[in-house]
Protein backbone atom coordinates (compact mmCIF):
# COMPACT_ATOMS: atom_id res chain seq x y z
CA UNK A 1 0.00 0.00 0.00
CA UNK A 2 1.35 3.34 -1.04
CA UNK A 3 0.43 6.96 0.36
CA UNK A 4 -0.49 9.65 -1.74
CA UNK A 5 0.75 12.81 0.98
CA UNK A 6 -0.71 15.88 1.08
CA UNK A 7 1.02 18.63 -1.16
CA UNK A 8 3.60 15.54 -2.52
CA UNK A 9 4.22 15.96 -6.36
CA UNK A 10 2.19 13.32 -6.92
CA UNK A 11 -0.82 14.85 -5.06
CA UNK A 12 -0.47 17.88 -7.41
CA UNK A 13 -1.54 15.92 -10.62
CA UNK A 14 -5.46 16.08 -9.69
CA UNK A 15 -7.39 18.84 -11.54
CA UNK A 16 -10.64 19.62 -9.27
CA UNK A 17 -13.35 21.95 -8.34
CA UNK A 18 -13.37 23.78 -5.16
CA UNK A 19 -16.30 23.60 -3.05
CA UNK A 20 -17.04 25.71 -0.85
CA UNK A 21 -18.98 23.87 1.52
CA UNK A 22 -21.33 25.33 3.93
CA UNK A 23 -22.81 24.77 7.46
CA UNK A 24 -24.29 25.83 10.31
CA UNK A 25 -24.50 23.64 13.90
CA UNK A 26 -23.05 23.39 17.36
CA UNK A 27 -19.83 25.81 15.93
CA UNK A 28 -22.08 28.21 14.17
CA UNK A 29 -22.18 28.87 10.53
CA UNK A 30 -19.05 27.95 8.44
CA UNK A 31 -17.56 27.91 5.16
CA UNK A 32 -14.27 25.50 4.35
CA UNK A 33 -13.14 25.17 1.12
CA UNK A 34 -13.31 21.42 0.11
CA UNK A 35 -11.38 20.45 -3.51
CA UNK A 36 -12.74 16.68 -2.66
CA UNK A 37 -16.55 17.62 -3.86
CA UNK A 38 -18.03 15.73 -6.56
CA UNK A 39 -21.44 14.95 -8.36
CA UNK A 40 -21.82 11.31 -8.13
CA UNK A 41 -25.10 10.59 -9.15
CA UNK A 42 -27.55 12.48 -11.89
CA UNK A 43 -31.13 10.52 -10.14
CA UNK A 44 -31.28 11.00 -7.51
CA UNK A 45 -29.08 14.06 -7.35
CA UNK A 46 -25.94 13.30 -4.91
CA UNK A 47 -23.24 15.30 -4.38
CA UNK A 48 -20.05 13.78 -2.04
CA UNK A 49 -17.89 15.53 0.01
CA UNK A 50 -14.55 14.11 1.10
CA UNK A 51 -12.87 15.97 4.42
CA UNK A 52 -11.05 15.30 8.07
CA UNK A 53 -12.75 13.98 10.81
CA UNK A 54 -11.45 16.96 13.02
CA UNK A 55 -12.90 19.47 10.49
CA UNK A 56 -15.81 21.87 11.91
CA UNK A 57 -17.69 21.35 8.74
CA UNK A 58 -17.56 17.41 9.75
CA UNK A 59 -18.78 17.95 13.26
CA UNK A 60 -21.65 20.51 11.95
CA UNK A 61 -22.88 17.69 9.25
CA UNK A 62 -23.00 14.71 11.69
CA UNK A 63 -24.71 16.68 14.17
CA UNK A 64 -26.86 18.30 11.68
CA UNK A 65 -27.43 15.93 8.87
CA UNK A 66 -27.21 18.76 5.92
CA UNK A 67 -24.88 20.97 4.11
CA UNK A 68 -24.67 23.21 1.21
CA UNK A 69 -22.16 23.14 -1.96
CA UNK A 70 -21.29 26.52 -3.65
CA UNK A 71 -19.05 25.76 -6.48
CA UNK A 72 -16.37 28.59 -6.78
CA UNK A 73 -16.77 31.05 -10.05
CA UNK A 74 -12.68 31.93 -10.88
CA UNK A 75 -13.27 34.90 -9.29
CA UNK A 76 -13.87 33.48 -6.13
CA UNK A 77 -10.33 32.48 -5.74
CA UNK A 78 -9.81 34.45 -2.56
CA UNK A 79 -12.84 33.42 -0.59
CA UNK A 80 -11.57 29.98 -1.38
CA UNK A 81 -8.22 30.85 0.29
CA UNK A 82 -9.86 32.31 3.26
CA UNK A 83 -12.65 29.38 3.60
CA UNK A 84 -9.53 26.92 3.39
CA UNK A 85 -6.84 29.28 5.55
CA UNK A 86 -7.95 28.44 8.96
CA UNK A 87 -10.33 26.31 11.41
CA UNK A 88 -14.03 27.27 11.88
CA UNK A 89 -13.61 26.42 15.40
CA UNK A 90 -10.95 29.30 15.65
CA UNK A 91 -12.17 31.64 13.81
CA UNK A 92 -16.14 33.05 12.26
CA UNK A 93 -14.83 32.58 8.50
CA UNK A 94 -18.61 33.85 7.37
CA UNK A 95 -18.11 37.29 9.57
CA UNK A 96 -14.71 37.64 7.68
CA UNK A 97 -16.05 36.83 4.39
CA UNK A 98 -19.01 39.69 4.92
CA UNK A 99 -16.75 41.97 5.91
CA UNK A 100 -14.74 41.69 3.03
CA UNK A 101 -18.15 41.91 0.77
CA UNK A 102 -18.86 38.39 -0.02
CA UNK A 103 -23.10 37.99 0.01
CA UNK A 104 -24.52 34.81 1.18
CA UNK A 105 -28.35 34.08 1.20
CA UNK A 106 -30.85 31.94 3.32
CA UNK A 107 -31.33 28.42 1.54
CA UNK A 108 -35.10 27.18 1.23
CA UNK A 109 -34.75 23.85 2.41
CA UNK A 110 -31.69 23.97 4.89
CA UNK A 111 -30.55 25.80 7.45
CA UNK A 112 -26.40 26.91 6.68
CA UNK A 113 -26.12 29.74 4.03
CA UNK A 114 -25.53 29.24 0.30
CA UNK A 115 -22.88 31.66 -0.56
CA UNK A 116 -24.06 34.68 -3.72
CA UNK A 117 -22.35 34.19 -7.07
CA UNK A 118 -21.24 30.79 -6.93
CA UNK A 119 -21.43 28.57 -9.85
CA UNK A 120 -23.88 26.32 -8.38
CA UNK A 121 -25.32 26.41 -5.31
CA UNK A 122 -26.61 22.49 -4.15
CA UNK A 123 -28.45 22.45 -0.93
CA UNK A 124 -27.80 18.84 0.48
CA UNK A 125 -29.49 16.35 3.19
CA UNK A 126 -26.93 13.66 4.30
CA UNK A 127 -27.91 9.97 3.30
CA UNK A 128 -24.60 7.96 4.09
CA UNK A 129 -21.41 9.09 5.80
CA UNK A 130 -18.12 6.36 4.87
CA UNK A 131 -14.36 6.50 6.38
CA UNK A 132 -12.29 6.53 3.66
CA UNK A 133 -8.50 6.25 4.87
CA UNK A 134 -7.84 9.33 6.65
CA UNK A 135 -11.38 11.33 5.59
CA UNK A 136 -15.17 10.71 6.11
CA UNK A 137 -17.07 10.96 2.40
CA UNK A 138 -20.62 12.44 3.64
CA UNK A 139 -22.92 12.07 0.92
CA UNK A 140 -25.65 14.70 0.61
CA UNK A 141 -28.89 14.36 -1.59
CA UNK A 142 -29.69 17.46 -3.54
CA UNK A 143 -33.00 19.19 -2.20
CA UNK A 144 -33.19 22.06 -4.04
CA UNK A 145 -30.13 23.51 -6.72
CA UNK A 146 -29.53 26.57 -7.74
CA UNK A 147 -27.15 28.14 -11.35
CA UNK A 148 -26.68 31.24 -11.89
CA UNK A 149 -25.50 29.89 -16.01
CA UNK A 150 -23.35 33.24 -16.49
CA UNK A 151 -19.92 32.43 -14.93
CA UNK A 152 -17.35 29.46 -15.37
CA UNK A 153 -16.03 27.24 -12.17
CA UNK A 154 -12.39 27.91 -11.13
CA UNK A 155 -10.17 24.51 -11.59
CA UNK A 156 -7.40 23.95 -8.70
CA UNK A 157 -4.33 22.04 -10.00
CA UNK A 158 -0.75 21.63 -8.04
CA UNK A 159 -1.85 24.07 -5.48
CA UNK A 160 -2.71 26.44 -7.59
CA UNK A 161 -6.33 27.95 -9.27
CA UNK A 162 -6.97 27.83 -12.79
CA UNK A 163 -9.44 29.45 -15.55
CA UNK A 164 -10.84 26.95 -17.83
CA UNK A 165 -9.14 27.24 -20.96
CA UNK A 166 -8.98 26.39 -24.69
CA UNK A 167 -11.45 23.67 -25.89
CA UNK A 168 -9.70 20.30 -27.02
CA UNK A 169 -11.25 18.46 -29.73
CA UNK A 170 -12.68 15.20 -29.71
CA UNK A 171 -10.85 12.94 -32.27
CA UNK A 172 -12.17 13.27 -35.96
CA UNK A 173 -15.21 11.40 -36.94
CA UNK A 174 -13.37 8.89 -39.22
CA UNK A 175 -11.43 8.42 -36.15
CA UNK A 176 -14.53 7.91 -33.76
CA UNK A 177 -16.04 5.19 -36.82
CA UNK A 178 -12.60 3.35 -36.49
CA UNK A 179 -12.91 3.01 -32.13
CA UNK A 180 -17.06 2.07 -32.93
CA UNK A 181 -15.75 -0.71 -35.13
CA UNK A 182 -13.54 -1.96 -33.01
CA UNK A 183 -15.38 -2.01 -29.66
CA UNK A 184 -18.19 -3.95 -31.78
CA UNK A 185 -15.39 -6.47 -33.03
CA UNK A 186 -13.94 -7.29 -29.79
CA UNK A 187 -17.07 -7.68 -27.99
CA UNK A 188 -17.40 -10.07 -25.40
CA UNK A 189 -19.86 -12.90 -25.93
CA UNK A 190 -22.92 -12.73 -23.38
C-alpha cells in the first residue's frame, strides 16, 4: 500500500473543483473550502464531500445531517483561500467573508447559508457518511439547486487555481467510426 501525501508531487496531478462547503451547527455557521466535492449521481441528485474527521464542517454535518455546496466562479479564488486558511472552530470565517463583501443568502430547504455568485449552489441532506483512509465521504442528496448559467467554475491544479481554458477536440469522426468498429469487433460474448 502506497500513500499519496498531502502537497507531494504526486498529489499535485489532480485537476478539481473547489467547493465551498457550507454549514451551520453546534460551531455556528461555516464555510471551508473542500477540492474533494463531486457529483456522483444524476437521479437522484448526490453530491459527495470528502474531508477530516477533526474538520468543523464534519462535526456541523454529523450533528446536523445537511450541508450546502457553492461551487467557486474563478473569481472566487480568494474566498476559497480564506474558507480553506484556517479552522471554523478558531475563527467566524462567514463574519470575515461579509466583511470583506462576499453575500450569502438563506437556503429554502436547509438551514447553513448558500454563498451569492457561486457557480452552483446544491443544498444537500446527508444519506450515508463512509471513512475513507484518513477522511469521512458524507454524501448529501440534492433538495433544491440553484445556477446562476453566467460564470465558469475555477479549476485547482498543483496548489494552484486555474481558468478553464482552450477547448480540445474530440478525435475526428473517421477516427470515432474506427474506435465504434472496433469495440463492436472485440465484444465479449454474453
Amino acid at each position: 500500500m502506497a500513500d499519496i501525501p498531502w502537497g507531494s508531487p504526486e498529489s499535485k496531478k489532480f485537476v478539481t473543483n473547489v467547493g465551498l462547503v457550507t454549514t451551520d451547527g453546534p460551531h455556528g455557521p461555516n464555510v471551508m473550502a473542500a477540492e474533494w466535492t463531486h457529483h456522483v449521481s444524476y437521479s437522484p441528485g448526490l453530491i459527495m464531500i470528502c474531508i477530516h474527521h477533526a474538520d468543523t464542517t464534519a462535526k456541523n454535518i454529523e450533528k446536523t445531517k445537511e450541508f450546502g455546496v457553492n461551487i467557486a466562479a474563478q473569481d472566487q479564488t480568494w474566498v476559497a483561500s480564506i474558507a480553506g486558511g484556517s479552522h471554523g472552530e478558531e475563527v467566524d470565517k462567514v463574519a470575515v467573508l461579509k466583511d470583506l463583501g462576499v453575500q450569502f443568502f438563506r437556503a429554502k430547504k436547509i438551514k447553513p447559508l448558500m454563498v451569492k455568485g457561486a457557480v452552483l449552489n446544491v443544498e444537500c441532506k446527508l444519506v450515508k457518511t463512509i471513512e475513507v483512509g484518513d477522511h469521512v465521504a458524507f454524501i448529501g442528496e440534492a433538495v433544491e439547486v440553484y445556477s446562476t448559467g453566467e460564470t465558469e467554475p475555477v479549476a485547482y491544479h498543483g496548489g494552484k487555481y486555474y481558468k478553464l481554458g482552450e477547448h480540445i477536440q474530440k478525435p475526428p469522426q473517421e477516427f470515432l467510426d474506427k474506435i465504434k468498429k472496433l469495440v463492436e469487433k472485440h465484444a465479449k460474448a454474453k
